[in-house]
Protein backbone atom coordinates (compact mmCIF):
# COMPACT_ATOMS: atom_id res chain seq x y z
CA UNK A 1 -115.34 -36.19 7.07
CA UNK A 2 -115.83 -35.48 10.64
CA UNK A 3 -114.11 -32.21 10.34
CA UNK A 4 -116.59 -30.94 7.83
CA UNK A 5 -119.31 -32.37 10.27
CA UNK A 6 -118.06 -29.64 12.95
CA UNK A 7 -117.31 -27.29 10.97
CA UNK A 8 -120.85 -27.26 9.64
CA UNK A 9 -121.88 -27.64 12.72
CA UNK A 10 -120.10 -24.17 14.20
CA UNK A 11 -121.14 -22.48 11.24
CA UNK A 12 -124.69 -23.12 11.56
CA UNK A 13 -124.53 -22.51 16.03
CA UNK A 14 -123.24 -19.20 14.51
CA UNK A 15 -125.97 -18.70 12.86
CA UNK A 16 -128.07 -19.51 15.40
CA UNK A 17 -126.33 -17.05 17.41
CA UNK A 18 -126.46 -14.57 15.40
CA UNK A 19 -130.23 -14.58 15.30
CA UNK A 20 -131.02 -15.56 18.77
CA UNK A 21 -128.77 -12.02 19.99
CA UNK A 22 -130.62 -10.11 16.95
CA UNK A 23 -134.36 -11.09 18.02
CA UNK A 24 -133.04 -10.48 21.42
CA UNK A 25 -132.08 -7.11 20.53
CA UNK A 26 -134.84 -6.57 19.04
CA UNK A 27 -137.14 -7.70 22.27
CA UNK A 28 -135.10 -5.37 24.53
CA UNK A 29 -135.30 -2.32 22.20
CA UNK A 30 -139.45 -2.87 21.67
CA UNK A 31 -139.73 -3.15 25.65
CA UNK A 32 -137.72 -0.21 26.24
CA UNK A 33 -139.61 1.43 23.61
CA UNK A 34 -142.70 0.71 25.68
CA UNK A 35 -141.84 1.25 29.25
CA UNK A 36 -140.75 4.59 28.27
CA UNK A 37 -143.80 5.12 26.24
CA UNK A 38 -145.83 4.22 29.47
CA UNK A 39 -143.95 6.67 31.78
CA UNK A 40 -144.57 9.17 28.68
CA UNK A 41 -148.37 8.84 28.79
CA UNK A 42 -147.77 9.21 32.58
CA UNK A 43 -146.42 12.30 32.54
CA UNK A 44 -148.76 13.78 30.20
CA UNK A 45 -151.43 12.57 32.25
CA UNK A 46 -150.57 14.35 35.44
């Protein structure tokens, strides 16, 4: 019984994981996509 409590329990912290690195992926790639957007429109500016 207890085994199948932590078992569940990694599983699901995998999960969790999982997700948290994915939307953290996801953060890094949108604010790299808009700092270099920024120094874009600051080039074509000057």
């Amino acid at each position: 019984m207890a085994t199948e409590i932590v078992e569940g329990y990694l599983s699901w912290n995998e999960v969790v994981i999982n997700d948290a690195l994915f939307i953290f992926g996801i953060m890094s790639a949108i604010g790299y996509i808009f700092s270099s957007g920024k120094k874009i429109g600051k080039d074509l500016a000057s």
